[in-house]
Structure formats: C-alpha cells, structure tokens
PDB file of N, CA and C in Angstrom:
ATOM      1  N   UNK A   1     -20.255   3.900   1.770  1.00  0.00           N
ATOM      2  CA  UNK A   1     -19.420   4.949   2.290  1.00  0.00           C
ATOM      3  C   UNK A   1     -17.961   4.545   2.114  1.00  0.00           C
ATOM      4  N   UNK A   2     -17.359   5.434   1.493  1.00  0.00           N
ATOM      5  CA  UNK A   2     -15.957   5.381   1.332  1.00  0.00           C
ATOM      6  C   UNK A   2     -15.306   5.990   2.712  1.00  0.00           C
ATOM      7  N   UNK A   3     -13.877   5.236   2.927  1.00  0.00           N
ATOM      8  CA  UNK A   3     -12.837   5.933   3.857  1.00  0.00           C
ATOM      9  C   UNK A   3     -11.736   5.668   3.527  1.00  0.00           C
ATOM     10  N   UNK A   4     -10.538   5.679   4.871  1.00  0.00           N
ATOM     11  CA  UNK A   4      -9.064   5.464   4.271  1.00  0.00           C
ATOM     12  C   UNK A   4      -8.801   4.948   5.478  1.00  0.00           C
ATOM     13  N   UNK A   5      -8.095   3.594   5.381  1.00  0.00           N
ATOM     14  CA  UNK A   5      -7.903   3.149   6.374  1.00  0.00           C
ATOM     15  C   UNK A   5      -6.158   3.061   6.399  1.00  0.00           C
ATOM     16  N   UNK A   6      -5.688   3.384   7.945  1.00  0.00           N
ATOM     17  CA  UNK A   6      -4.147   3.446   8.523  1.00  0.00           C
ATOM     18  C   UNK A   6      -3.602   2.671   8.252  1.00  0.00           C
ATOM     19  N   UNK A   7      -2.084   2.427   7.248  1.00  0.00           N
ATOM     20  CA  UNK A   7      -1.789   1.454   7.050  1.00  0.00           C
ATOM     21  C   UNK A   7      -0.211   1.742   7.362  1.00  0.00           C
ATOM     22  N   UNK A   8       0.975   1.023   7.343  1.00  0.00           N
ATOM     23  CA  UNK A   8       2.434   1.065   7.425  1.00  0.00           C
ATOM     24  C   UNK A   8       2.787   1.996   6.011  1.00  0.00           C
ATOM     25  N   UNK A   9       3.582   2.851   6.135  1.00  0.00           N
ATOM     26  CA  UNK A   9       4.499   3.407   5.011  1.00  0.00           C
ATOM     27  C   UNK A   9       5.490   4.600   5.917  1.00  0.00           C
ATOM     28  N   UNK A  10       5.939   5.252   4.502  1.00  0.00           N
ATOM     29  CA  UNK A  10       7.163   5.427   5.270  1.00  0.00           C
ATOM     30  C   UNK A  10       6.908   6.718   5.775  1.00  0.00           C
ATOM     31  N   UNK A  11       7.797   7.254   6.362  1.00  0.00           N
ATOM     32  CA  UNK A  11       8.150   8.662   6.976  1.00  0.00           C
ATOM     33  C   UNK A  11       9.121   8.835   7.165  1.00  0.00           C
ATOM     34  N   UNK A  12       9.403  10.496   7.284  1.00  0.00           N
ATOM     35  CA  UNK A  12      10.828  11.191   7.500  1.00  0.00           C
ATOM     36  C   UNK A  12      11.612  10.313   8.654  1.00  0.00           C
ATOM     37  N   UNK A  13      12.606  10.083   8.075  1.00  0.00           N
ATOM     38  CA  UNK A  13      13.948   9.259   8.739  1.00  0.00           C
ATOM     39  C   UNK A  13      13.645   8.055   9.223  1.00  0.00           C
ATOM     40  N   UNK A  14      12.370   7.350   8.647  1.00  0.00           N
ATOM     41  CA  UNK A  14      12.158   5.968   8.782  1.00  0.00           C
ATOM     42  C   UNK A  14      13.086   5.141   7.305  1.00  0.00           C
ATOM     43  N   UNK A  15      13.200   5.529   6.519  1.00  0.00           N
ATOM     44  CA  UNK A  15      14.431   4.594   5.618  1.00  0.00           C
ATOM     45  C   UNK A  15      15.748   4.384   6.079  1.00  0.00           C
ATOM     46  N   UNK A  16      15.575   5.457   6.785  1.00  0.00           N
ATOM     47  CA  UNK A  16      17.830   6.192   7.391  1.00  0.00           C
ATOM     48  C   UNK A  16      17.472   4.854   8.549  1.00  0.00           C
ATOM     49  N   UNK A  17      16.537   4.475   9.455  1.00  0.00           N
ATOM     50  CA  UNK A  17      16.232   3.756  10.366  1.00  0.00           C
ATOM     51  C   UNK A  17      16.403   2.169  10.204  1.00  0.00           C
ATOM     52  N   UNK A  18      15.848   2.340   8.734  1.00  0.00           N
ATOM     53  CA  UNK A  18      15.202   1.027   8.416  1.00  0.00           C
ATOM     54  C   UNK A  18      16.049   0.422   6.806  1.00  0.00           C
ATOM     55  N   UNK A  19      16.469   0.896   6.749  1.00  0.00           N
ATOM     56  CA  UNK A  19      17.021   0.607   5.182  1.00  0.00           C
ATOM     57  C   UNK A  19      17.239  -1.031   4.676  1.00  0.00           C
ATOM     58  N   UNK A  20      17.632  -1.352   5.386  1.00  0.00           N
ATOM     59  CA  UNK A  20      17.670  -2.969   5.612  1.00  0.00           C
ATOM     60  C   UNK A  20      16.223  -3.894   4.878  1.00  0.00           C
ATOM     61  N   UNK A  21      15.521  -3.481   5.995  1.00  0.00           N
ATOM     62  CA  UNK A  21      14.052  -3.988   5.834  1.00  0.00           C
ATOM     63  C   UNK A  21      13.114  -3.104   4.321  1.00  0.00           C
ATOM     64  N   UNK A  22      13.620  -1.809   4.502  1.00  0.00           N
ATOM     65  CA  UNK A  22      12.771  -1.403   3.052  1.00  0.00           C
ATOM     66  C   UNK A  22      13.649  -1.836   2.133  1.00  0.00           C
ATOM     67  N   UNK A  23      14.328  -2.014   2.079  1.00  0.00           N
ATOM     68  CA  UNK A  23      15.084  -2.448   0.754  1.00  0.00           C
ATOM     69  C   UNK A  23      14.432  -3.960   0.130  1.00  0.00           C
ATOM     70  N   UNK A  24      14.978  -4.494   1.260  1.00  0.00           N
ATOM     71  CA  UNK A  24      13.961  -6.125   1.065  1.00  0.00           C
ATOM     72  C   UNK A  24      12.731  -6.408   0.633  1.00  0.00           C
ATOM     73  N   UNK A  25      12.108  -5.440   1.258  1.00  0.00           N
ATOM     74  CA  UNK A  25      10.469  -5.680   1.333  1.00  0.00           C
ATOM     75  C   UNK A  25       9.589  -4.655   0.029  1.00  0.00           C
ATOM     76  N   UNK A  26      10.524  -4.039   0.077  1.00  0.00           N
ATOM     77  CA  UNK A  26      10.008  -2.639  -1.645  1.00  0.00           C
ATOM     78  C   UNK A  26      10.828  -3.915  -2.988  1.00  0.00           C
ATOM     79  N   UNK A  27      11.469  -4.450  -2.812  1.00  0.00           N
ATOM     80  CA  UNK A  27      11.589  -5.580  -3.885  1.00  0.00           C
ATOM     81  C   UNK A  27      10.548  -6.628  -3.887  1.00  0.00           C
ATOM     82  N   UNK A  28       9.963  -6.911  -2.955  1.00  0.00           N
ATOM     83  CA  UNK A  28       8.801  -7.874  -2.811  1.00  0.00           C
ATOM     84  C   UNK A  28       7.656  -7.033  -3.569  1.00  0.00           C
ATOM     85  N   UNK A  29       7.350  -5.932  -3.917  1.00  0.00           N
ATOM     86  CA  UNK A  29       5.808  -5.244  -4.490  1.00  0.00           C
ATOM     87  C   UNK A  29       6.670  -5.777  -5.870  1.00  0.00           C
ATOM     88  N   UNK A  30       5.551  -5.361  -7.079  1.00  0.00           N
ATOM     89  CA  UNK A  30       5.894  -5.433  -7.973  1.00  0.00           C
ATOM     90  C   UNK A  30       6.221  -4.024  -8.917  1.00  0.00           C
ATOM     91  N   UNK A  31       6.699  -3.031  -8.314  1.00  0.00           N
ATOM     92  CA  UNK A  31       6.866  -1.708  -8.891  1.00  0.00           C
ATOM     93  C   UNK A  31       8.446  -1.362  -7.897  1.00  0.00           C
ATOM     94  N   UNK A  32       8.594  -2.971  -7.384  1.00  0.00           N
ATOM     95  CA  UNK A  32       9.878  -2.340  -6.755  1.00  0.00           C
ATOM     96  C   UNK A  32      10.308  -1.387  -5.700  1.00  0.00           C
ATOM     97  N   UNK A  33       9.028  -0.842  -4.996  1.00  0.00           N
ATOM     98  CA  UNK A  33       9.256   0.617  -4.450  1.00  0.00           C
ATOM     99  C   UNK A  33       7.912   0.673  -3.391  1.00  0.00           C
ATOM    100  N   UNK A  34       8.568   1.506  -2.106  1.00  0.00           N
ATOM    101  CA  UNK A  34       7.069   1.085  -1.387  1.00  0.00           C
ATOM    102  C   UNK A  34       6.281   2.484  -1.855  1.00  0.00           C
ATOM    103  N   UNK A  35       4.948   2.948  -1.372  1.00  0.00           N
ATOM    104  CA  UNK A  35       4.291   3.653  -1.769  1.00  0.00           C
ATOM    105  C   UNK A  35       4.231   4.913  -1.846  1.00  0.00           C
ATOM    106  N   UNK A  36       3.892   5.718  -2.576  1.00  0.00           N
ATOM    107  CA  UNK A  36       4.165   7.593  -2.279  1.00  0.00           C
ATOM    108  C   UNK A  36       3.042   7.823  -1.284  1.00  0.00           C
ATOM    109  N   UNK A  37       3.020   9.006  -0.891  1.00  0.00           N
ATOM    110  CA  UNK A  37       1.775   9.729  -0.627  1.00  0.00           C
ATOM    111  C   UNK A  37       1.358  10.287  -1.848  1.00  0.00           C
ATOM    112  N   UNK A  38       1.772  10.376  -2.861  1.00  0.00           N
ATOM    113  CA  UNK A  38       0.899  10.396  -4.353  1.00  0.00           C
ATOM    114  C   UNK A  38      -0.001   9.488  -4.656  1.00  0.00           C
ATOM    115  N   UNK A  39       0.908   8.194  -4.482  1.00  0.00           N
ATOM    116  CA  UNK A  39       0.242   6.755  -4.684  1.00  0.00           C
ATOM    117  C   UNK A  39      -1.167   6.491  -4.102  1.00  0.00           C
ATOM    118  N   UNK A  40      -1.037   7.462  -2.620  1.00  0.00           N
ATOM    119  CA  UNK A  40      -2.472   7.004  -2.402  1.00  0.00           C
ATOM    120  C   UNK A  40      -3.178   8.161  -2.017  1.00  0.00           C
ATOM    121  N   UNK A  41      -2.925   9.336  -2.223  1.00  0.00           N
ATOM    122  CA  UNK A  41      -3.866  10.894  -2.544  1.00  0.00           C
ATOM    123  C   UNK A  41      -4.634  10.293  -3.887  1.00  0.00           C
ATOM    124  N   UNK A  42      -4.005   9.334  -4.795  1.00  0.00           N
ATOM    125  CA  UNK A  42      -4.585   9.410  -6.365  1.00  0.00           C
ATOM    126  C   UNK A  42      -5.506   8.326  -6.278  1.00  0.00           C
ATOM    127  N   UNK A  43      -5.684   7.226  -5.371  1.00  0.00           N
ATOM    128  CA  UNK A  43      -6.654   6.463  -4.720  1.00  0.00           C
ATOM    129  C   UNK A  43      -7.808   7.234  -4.132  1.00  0.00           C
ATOM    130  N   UNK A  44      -7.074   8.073  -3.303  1.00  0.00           N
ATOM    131  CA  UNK A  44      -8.254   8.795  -2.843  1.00  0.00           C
ATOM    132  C   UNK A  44      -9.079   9.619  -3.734  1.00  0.00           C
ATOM    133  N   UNK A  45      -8.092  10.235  -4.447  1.00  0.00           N
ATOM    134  CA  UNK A  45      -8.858  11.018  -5.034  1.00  0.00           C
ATOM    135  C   UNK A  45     -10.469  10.195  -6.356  1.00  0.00           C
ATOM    136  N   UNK A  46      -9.452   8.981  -6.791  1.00  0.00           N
ATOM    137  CA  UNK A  46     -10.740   7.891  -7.348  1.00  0.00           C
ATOM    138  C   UNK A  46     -11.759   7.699  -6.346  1.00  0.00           C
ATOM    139  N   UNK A  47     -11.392   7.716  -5.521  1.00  0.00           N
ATOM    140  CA  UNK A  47     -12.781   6.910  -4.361  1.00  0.00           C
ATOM    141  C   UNK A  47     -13.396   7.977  -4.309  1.00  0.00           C
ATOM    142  N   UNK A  48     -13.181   9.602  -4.321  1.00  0.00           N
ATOM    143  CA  UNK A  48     -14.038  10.532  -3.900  1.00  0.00           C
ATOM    144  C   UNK A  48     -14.607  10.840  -5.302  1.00  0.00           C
ATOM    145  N   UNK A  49     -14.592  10.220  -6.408  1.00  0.00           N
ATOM    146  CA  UNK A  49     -14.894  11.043  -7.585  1.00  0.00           C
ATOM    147  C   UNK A  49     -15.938  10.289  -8.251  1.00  0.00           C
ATOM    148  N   UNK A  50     -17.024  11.057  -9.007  1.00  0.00           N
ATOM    149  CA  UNK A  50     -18.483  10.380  -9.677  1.00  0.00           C
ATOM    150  C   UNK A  50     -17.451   8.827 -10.093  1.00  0.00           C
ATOM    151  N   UNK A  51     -16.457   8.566 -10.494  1.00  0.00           N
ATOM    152  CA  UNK A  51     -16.122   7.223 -11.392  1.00  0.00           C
ATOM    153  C   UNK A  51     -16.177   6.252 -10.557  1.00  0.00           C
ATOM    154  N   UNK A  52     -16.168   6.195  -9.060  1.00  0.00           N
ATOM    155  CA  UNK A  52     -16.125   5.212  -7.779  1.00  0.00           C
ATOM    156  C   UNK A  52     -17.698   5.555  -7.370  1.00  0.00           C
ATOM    157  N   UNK A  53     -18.574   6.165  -8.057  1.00  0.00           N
ATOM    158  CA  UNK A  53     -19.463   6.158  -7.544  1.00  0.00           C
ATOM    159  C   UNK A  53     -20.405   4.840  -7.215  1.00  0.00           C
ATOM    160  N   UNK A  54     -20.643   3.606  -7.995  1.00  0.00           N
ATOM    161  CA  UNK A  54     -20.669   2.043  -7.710  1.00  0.00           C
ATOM    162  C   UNK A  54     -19.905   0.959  -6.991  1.00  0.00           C
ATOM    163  N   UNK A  55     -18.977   2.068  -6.426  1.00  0.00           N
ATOM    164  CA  UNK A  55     -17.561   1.358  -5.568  1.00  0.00           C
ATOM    165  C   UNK A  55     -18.476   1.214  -4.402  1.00  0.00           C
ATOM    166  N   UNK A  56     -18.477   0.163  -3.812  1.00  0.00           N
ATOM    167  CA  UNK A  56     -19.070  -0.120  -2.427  1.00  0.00           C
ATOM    168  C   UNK A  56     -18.565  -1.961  -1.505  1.00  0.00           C
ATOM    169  N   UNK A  57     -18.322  -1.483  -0.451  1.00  0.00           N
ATOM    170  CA  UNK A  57     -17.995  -2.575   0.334  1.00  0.00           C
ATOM    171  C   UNK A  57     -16.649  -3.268  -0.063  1.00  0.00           C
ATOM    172  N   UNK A  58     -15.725  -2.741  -0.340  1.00  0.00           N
ATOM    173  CA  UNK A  58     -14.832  -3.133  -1.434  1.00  0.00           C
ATOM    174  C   UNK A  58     -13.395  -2.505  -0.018  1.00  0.00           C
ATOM    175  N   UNK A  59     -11.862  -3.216  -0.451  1.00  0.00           N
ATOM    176  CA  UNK A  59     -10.771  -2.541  -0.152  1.00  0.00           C
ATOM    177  C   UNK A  59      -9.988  -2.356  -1.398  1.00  0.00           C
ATOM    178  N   UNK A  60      -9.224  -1.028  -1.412  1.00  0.00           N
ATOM    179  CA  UNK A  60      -8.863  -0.605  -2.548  1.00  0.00           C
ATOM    180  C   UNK A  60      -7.244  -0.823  -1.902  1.00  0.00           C
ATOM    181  N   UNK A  61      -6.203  -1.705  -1.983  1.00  0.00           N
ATOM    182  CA  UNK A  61      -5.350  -1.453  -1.687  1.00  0.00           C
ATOM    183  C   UNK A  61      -4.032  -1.082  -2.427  1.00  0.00           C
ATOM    184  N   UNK A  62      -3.367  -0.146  -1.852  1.00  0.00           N
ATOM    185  CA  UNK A  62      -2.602   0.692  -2.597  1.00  0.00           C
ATOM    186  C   UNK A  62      -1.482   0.341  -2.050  1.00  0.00           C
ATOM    187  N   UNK A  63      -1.088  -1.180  -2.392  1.00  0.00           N
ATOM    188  CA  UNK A  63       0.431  -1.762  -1.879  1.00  0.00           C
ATOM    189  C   UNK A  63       1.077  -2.197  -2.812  1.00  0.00           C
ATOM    190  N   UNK A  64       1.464  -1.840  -4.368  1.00  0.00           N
ATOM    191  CA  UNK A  64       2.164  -2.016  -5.295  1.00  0.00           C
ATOM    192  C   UNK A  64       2.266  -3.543  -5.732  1.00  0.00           C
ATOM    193  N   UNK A  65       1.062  -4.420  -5.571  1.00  0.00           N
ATOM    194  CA  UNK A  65       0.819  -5.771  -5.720  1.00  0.00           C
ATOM    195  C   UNK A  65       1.044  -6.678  -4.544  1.00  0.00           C
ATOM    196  N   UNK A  66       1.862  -5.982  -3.565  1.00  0.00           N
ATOM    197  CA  UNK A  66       2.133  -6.854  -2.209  1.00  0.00           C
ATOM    198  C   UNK A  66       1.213  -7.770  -1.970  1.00  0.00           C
ATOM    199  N   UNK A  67      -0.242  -7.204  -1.612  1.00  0.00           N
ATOM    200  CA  UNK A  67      -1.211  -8.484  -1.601  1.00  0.00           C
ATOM    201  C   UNK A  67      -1.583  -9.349  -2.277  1.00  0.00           C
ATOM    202  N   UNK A  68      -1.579  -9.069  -3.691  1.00  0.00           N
ATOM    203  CA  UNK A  68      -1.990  -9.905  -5.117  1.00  0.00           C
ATOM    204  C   UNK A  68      -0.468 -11.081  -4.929  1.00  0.00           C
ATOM    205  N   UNK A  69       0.688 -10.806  -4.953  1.00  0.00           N
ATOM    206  CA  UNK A  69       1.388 -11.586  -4.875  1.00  0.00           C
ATOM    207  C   UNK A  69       1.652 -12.494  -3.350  1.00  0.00           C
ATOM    208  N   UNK A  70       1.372 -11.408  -2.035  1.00  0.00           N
ATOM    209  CA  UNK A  70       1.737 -12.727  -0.947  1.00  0.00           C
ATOM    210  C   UNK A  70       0.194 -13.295  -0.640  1.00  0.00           C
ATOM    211  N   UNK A  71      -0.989 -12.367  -1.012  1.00  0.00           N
ATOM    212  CA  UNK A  71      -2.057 -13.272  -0.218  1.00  0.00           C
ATOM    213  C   UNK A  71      -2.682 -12.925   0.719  1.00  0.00           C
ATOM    214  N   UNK A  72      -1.857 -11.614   1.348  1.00  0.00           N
ATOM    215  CA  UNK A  72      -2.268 -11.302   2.610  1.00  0.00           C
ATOM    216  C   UNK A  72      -2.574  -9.836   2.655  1.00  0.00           C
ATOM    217  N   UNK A  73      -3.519  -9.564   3.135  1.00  0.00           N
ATOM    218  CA  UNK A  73      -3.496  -8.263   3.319  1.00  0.00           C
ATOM    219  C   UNK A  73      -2.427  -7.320   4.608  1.00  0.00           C
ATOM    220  N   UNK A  74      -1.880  -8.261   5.324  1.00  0.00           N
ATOM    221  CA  UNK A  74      -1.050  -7.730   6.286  1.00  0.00           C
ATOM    222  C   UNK A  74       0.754  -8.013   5.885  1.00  0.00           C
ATOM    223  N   UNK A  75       1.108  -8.642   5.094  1.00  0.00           N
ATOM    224  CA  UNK A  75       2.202  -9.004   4.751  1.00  0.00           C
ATOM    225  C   UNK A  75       2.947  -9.975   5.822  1.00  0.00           C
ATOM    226  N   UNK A  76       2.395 -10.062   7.020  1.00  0.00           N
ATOM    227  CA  UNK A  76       3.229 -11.286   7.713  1.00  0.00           C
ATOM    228  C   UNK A  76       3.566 -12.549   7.162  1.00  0.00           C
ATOM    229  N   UNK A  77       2.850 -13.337   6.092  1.00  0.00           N
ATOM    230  CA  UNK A  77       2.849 -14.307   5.368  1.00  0.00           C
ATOM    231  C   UNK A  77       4.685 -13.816   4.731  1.00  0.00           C
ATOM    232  N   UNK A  78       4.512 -12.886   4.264  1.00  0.00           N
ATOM    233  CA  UNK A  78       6.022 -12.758   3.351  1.00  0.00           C
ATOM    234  C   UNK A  78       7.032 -12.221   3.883  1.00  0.00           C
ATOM    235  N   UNK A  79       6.759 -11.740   5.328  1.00  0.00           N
ATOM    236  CA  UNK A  79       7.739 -11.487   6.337  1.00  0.00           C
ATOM    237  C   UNK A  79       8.392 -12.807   6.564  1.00  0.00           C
ATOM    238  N   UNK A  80       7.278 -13.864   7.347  1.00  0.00           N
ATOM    239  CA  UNK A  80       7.776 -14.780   8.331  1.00  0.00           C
ATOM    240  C   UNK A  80       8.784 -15.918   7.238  1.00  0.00           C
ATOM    241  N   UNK A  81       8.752 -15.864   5.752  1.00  0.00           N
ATOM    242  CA  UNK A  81       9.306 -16.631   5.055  1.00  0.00           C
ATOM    243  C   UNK A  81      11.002 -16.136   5.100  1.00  0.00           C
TER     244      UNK A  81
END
C-alpha cells in the first residue's frame, strides 16, 4: 500500500518569514531549490500509476537529494553542523 507522508515545505508567507533559513538550506539539496507541490503531485502521481505497481515497503523521498547527501531522512544532521 502506497501513501504520502507529512513532511516540512513551504507555504504562503513562510519564505517572507524565513528567508534566511531557506536560502541556506535550498543550497544544501542538489537542485538548489526546496520542493514544488509539482515536485511531489509528480511522485504521487508515479506511486499511483501501473509503473509503481512492484513499488512496495519502500520511501520515495522527494527532497532534491537532501537525504542522499546528509544521510538523514530528517535533516537535523545538516542543520546542527
């Protein structure tokens, strides 16, 4: 069984809030940029489609390499540095 699990991204007038910290931390992915809601409608839309049909027990994460490069699936590792 596929789902979508809650993760941090952005929202209306969270950059105007935060600019500091996204700036920093969208240079840490490797696409430079934190995620769309495109970015991960087009995840979803793979997980719901016959081609994910052998997809099982698996996390598909849609953090622009964040994890492949810090390690973590939560990013505190590349915060606390």
């Amino acid at each position: 069984m596929s789902g979508v699990a809650r993760c941090e991204n952005r929202a209306d007038g969270t950059l105007q809030a935060a600019a500091r910290y996204y700036n920093l931390n969208a240079g840490r992915t490797v696409f430079n940029r934190w995620s769309s809601a495109d970015d991960v409608a087009t995840a979803v839309a793979y997980l719901a489609s016959d081609a994910a049909s052998y997809v099982s027990g698996s996390t598909l994460f849609v953090d622009g390499g964040w994890t492949a490069v810090d390690g973590s699936s939560t990013g505190q590792t590349q915060l606390a540095r």
